[in-house]
N, C-alpha and C. Protein backbone atom coordinates (compact mmCIF):
# COMPACT_ATOMS: atom_id res chain seq x y z
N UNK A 1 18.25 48.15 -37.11
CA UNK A 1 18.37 46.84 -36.53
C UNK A 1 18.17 46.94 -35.02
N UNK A 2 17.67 45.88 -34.26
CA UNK A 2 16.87 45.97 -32.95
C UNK A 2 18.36 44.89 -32.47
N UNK A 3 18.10 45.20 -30.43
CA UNK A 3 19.05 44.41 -30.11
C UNK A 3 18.29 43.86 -29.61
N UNK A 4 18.71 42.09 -29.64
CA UNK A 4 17.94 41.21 -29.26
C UNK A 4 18.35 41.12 -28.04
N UNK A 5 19.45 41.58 -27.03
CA UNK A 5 19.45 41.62 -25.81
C UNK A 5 17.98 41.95 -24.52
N UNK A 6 17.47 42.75 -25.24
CA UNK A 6 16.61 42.97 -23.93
C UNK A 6 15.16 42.04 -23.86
N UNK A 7 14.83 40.94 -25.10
CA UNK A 7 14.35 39.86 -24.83
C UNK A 7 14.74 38.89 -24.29
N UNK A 8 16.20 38.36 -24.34
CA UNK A 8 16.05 37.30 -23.23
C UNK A 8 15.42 37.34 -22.17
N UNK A 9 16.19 38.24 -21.43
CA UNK A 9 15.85 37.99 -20.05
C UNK A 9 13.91 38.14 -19.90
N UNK A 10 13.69 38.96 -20.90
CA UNK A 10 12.38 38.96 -20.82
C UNK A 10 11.42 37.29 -21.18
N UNK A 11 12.73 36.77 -21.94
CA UNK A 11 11.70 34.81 -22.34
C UNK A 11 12.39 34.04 -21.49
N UNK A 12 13.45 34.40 -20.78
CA UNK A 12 13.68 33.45 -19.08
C UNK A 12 13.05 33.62 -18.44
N UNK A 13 11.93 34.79 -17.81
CA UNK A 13 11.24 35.30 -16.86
C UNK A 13 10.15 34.36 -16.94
N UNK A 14 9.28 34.48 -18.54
CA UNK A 14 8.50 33.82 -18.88
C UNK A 14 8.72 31.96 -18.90
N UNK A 15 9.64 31.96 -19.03
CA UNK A 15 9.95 30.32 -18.93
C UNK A 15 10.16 30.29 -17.32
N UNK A 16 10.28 30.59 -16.43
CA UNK A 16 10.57 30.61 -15.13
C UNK A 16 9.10 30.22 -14.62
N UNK A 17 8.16 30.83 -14.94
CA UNK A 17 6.92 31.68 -14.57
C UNK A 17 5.86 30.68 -14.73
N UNK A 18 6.74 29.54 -16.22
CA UNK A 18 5.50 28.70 -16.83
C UNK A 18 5.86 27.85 -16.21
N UNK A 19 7.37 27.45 -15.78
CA UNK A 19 7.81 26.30 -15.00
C UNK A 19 7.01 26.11 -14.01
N UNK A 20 7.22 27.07 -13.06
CA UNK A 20 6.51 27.71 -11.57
C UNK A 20 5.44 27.13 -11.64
N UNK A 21 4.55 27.83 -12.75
CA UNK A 21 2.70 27.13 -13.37
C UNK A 21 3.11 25.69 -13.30
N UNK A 22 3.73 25.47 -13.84
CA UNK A 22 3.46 23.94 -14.55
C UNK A 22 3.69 23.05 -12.87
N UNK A 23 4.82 23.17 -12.17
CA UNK A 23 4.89 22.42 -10.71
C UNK A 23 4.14 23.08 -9.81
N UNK A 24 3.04 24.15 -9.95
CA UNK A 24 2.06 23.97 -9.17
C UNK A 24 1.01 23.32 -9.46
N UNK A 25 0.44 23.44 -10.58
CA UNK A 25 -0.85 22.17 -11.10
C UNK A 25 -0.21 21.14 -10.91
N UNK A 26 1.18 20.66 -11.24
CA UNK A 26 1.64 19.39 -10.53
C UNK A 26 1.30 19.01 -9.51
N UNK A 27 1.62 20.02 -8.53
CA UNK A 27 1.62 19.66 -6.67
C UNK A 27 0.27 19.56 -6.77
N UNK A 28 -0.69 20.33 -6.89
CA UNK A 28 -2.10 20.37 -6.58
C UNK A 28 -2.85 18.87 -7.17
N UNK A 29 -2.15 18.67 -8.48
CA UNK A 29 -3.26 17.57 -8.73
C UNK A 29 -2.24 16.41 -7.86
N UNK A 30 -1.40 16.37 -7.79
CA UNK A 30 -0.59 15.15 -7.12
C UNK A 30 -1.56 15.17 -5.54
N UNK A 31 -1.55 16.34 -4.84
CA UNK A 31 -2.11 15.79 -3.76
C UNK A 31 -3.75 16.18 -3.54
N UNK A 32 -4.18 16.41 -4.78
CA UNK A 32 -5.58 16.04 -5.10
C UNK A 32 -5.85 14.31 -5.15
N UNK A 33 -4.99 13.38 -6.06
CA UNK A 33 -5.25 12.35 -6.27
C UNK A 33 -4.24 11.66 -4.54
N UNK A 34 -3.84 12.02 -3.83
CA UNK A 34 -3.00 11.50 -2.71
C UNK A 34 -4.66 11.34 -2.29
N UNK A 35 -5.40 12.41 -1.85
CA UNK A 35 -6.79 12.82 -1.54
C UNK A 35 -7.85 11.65 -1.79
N UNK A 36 -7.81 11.40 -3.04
CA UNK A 36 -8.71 10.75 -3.90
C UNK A 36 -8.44 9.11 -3.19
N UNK A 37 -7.11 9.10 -3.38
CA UNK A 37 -6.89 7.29 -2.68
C UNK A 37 -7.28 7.39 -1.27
N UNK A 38 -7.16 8.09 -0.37
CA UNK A 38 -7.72 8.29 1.19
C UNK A 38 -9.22 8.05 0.94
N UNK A 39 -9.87 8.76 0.12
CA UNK A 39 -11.26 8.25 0.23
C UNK A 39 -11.59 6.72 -0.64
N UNK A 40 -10.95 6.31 -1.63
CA UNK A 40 -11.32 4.87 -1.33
C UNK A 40 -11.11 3.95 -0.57
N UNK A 41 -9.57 4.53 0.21
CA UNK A 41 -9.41 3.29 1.46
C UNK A 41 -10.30 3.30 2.15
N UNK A 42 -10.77 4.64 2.83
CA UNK A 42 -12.40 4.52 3.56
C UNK A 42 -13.15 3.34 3.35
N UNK A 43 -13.18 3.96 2.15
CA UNK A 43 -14.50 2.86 1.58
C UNK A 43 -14.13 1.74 1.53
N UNK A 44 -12.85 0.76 1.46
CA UNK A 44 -12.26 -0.41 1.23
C UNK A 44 -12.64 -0.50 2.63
N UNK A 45 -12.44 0.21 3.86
CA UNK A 45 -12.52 -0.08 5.11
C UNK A 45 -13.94 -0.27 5.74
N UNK A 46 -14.69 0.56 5.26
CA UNK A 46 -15.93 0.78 5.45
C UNK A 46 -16.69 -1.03 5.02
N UNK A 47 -16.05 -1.24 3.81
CA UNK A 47 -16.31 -2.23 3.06
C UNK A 47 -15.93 -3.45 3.82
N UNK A 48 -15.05 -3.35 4.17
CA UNK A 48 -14.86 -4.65 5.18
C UNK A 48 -14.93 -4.90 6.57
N UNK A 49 -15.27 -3.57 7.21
CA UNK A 49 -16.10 -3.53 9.14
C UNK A 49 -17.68 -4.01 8.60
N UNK A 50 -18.22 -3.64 7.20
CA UNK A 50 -19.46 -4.03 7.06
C UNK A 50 -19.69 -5.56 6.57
N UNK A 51 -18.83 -5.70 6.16
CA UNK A 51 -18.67 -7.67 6.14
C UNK A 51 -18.53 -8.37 6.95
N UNK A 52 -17.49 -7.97 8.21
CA UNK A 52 -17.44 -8.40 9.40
C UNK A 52 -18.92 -8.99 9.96
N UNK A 53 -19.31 -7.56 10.32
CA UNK A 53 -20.32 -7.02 10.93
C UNK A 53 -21.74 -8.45 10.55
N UNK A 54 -21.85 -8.25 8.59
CA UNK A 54 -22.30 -9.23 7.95
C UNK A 54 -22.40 -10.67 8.15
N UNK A 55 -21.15 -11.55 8.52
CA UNK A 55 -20.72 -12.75 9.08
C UNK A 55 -21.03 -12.53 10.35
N UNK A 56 -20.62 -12.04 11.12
CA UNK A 56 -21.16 -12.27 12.43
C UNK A 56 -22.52 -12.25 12.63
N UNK A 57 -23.06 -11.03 12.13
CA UNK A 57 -24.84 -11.47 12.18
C UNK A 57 -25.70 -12.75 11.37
N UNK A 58 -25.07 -12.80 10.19
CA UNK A 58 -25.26 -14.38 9.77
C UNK A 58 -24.70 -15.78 10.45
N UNK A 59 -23.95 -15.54 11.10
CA UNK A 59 -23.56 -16.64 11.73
C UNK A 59 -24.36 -17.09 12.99
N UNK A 60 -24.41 -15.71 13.83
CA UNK A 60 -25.76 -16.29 15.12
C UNK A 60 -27.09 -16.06 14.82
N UNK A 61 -27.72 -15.85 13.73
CA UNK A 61 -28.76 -15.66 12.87
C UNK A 61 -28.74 -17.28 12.95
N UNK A 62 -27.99 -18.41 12.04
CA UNK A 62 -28.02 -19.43 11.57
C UNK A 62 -27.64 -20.45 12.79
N UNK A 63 -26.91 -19.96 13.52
CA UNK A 63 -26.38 -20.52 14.68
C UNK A 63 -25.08 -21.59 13.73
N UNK A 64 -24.82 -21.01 13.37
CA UNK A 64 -23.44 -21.77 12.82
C UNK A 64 -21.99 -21.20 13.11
N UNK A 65 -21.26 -21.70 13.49
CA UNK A 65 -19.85 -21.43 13.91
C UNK A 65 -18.91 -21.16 12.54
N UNK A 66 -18.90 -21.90 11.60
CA UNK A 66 -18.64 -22.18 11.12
C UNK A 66 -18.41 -20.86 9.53
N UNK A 67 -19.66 -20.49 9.62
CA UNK A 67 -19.82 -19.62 9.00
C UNK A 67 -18.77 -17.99 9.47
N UNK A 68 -17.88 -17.96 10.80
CA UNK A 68 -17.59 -17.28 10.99
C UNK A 68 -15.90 -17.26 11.08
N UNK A 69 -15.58 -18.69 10.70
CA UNK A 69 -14.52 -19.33 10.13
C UNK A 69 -14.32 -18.43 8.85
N UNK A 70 -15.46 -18.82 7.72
CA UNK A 70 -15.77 -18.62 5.92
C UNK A 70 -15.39 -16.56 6.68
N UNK A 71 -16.10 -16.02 7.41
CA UNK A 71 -16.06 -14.87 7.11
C UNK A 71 -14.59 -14.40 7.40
N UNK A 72 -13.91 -14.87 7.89
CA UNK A 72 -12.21 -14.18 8.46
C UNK A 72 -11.78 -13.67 6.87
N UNK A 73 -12.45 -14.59 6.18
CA UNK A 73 -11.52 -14.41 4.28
C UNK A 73 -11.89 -13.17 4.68
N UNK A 74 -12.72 -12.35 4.77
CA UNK A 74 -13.61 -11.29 4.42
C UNK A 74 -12.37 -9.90 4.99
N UNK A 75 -12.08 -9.57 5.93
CA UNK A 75 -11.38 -9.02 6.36
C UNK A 75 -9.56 -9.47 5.78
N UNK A 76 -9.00 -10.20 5.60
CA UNK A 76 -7.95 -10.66 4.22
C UNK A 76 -8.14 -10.25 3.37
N UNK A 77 -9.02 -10.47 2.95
CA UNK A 77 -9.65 -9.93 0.77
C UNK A 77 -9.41 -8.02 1.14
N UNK A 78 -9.81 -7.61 2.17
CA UNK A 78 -10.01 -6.05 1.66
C UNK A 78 -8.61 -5.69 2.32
N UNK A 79 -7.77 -6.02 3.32
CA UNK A 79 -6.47 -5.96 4.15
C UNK A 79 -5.69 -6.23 2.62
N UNK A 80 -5.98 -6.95 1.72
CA UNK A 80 -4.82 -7.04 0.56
C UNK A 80 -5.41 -5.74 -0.17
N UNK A 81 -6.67 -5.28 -0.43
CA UNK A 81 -7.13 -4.36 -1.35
C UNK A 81 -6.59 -3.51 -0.92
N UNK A 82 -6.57 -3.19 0.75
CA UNK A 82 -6.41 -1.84 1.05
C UNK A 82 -4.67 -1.50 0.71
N UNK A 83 -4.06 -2.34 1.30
CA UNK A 83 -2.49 -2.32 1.34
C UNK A 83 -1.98 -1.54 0.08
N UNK A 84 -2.99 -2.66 -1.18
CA UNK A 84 -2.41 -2.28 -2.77
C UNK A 84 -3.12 -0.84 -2.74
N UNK A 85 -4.05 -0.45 -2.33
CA UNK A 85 -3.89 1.02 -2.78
C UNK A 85 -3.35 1.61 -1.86
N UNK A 86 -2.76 1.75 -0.56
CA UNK A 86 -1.81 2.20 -0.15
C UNK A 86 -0.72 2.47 -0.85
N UNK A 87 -0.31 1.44 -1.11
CA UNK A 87 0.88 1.20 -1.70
C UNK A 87 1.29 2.27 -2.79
N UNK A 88 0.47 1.93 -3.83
CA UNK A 88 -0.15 2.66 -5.13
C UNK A 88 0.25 4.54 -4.81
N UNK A 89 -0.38 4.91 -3.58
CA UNK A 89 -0.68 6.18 -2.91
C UNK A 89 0.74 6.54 -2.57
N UNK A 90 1.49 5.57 -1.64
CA UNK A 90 2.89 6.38 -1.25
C UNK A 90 3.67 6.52 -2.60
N UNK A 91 3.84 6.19 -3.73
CA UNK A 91 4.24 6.32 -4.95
C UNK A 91 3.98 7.81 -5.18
N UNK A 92 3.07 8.32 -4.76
CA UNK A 92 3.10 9.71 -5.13
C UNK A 92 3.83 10.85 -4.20
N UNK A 93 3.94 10.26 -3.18
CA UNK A 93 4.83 11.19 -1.79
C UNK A 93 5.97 11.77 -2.29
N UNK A 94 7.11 10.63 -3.09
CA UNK A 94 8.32 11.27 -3.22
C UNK A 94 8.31 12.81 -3.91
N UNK A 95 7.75 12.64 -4.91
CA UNK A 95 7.39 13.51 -6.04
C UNK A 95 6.91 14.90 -5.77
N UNK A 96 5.52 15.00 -4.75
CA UNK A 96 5.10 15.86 -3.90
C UNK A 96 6.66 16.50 -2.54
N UNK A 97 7.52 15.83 -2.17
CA UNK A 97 8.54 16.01 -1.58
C UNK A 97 9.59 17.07 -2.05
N UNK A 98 9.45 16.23 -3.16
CA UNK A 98 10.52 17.01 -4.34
C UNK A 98 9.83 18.52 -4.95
N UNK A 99 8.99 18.59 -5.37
CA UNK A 99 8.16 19.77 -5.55
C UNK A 99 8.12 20.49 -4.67
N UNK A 100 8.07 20.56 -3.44
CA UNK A 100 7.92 21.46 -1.47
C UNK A 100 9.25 21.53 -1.59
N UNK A 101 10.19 20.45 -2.10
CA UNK A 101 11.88 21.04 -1.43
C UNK A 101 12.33 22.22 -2.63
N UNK A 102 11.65 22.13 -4.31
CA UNK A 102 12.02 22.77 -5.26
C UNK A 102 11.75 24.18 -5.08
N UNK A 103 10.67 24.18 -4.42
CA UNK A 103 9.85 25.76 -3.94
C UNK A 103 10.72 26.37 -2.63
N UNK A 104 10.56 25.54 -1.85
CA UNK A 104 11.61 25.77 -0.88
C UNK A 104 13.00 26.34 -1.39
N UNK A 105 13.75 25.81 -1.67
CA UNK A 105 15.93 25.89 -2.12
C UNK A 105 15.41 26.51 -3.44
N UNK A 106 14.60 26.52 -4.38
CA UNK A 106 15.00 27.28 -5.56
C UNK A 106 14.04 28.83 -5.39
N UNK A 107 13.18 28.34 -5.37
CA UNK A 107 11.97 29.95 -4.97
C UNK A 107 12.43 30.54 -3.94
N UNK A 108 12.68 30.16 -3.15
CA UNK A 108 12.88 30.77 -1.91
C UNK A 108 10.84 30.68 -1.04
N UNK A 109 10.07 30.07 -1.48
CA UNK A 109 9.26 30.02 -0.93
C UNK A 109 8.77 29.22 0.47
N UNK A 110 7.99 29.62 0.99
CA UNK A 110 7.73 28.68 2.49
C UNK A 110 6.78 28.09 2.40
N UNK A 111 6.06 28.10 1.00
CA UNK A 111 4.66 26.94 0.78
C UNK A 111 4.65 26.84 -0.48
N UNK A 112 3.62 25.95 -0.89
CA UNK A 112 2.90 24.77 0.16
C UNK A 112 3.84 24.13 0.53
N UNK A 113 3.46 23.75 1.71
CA UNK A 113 4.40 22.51 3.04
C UNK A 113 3.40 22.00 2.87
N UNK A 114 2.20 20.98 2.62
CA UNK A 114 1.33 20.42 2.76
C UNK A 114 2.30 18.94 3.13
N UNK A 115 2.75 18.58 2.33
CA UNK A 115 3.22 17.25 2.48
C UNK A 115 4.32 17.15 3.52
N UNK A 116 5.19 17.43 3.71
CA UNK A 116 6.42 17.94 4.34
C UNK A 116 5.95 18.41 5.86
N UNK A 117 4.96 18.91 6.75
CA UNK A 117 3.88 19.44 7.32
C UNK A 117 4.04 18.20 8.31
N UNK A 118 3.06 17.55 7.11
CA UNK A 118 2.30 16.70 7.42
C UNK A 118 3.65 15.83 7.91
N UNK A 119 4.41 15.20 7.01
CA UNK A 119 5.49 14.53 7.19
C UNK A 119 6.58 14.70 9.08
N UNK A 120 7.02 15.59 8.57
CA UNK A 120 7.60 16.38 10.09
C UNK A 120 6.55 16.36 11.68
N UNK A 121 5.26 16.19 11.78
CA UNK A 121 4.60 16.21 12.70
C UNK A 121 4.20 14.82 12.73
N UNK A 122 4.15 13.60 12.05
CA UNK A 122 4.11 12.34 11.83
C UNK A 122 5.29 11.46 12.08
N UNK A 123 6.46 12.24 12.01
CA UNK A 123 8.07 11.71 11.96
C UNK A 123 8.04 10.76 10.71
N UNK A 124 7.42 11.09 9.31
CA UNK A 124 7.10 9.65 8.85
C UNK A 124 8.55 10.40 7.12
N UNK A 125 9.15 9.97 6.40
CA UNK A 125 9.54 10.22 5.54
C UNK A 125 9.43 9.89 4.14
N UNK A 126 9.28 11.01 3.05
CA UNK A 126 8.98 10.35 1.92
C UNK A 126 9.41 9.56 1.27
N UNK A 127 10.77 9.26 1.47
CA UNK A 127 11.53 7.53 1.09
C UNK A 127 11.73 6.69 1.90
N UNK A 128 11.05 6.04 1.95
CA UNK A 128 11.29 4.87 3.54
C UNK A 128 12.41 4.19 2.82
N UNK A 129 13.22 4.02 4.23
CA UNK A 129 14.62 3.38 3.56
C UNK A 129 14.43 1.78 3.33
N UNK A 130 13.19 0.92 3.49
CA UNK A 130 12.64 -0.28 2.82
C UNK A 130 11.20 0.19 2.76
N UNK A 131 11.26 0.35 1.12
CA UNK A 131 10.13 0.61 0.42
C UNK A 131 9.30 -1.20 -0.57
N UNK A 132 8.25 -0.95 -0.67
CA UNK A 132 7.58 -1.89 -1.18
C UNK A 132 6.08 -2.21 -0.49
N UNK A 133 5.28 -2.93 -1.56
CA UNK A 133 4.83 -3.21 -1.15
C UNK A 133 4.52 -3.76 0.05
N UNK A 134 5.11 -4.91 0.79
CA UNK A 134 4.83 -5.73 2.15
C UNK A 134 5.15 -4.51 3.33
N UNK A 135 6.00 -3.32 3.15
CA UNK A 135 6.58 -2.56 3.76
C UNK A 135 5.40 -1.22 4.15
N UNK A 136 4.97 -0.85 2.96
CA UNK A 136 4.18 0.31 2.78
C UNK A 136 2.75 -0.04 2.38
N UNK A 137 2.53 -1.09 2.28
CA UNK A 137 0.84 -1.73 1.49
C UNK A 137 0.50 -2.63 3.43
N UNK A 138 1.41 -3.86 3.01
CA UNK A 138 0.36 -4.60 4.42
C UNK A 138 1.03 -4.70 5.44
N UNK A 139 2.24 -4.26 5.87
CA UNK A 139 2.31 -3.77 7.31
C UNK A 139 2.32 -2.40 7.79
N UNK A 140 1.77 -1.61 6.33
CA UNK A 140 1.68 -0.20 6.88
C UNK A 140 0.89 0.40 8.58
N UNK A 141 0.92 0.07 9.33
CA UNK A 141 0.25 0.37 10.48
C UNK A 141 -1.60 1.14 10.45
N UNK A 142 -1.39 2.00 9.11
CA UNK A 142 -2.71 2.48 9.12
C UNK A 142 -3.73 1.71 8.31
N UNK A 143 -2.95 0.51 7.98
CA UNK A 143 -3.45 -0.45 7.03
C UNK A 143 -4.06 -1.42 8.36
N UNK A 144 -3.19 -1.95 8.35
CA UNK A 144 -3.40 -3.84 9.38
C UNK A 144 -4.11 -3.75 10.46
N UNK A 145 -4.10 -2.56 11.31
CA UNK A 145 -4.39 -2.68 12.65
C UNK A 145 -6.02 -2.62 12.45
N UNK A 146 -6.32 -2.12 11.82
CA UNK A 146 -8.18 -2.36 11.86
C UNK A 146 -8.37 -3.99 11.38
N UNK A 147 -7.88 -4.53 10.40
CA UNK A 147 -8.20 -5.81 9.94
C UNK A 147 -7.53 -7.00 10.85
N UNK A 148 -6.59 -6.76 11.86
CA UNK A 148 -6.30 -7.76 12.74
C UNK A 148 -7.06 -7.35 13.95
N UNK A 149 -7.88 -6.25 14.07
CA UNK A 149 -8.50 -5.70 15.33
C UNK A 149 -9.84 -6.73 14.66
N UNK A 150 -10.30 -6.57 13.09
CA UNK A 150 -11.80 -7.53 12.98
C UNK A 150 -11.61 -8.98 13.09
N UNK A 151 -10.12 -9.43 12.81
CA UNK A 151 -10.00 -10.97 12.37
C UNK A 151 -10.19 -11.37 13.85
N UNK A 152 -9.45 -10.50 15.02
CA UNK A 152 -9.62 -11.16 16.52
C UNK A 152 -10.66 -11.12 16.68
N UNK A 153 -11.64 -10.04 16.64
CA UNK A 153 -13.09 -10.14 17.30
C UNK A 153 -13.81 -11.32 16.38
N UNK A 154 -13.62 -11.59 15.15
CA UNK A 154 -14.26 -12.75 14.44
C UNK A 154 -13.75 -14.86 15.14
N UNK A 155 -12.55 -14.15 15.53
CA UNK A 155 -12.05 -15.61 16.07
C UNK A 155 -12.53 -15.35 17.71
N UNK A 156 -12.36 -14.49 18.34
CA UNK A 156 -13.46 -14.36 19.84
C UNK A 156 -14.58 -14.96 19.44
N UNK A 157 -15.22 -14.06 18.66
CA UNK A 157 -16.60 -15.06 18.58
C UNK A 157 -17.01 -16.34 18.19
N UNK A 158 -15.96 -16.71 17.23
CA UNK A 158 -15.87 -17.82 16.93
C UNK A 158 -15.43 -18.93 18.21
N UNK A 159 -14.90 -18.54 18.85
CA UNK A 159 -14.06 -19.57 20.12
C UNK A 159 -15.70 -19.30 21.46
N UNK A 160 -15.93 -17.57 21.99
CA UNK A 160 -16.16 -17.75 23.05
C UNK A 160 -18.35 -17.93 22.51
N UNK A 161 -18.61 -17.59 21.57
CA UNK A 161 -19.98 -17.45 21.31
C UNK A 161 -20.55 -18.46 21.30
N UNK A 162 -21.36 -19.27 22.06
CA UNK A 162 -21.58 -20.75 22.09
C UNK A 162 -22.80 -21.26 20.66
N UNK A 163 -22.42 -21.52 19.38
CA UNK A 163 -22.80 -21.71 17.92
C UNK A 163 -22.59 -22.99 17.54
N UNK A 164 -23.81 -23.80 17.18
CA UNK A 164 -23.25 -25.06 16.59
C UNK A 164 -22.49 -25.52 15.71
């Protein structure tokens, strides 16, 4: 008869090991897809300096004022798009937080800090103590300030551009 003593510790090691596996493909794809939403806000942004851009050249193209009224929606419509995938995006921070502090206090490890890094040189934290949408989507600062920087230059032109 065999003693089953000297497998445990040998199928804790292994369960330790797969854990370990398993919250690093966690962390990695978590801030793979953190990744993935940064490049569509681009493009949400991209998407709406080129609409701007759009209305204003149609408007003194046509010589209509008016038309640059209709375009302000334009910069609103993507300022709500962008917010909601903001929003969407900080949903994944806590999680990534928790994974860097698990490696940290239980591994004893000093990486990845990717998030935490980033966090600490930003002063910014992964639970904002008022979370939500209106909080983290449309007054996020990296959100609004480009779309109230296009809505003014669309109402400048609208006020100082002389358009019938």
């Amino acid at each position: 008869m065999s003693d089953p003593a000297p497998s445990e510790p040998l199928q804790a090691n292994k369960l330790a090991e797969f854990e370990l596996d398993l919250l690093r493909q966690e962390y990695f794809f978590l801030q793979t897809t953190i990744e993935d939403y940064n490049k569509q806000i681009w493009i949400i942004k991209a998407l709406g300096i080129t609409g701007t851009g759009a209305a204003i050249a149609l408007a003194l193209q046509q010589g209509q004022s008016f038309i640059i009224l209709v375009g302000c929606a334009l910069p609103i419509f993507f300022w709500i798009l962008e917010s909601q995938w903001k929003h969407f995006q900080r949903g994944f921070y806590p999680r990534v937080a928790e994974i860097e502090r698990i490696l940290l206090e239980t591994c004893k490890f000093r990486g990845p800090a990717i998030f935490s890094g980033w966090s600490r040189s930003l002063k910014r934290n992964a639970n904002a103590k008022q979370s939500g949408y209106i909080r983290e989507g449309l007054l996020n600062p990296s959100v609004f300030v480009s779309y109230v920087l296009e809505l003014t230059f669309l109402l400048m032109v609208w006020k100082f551009v002389p358009l019938h």
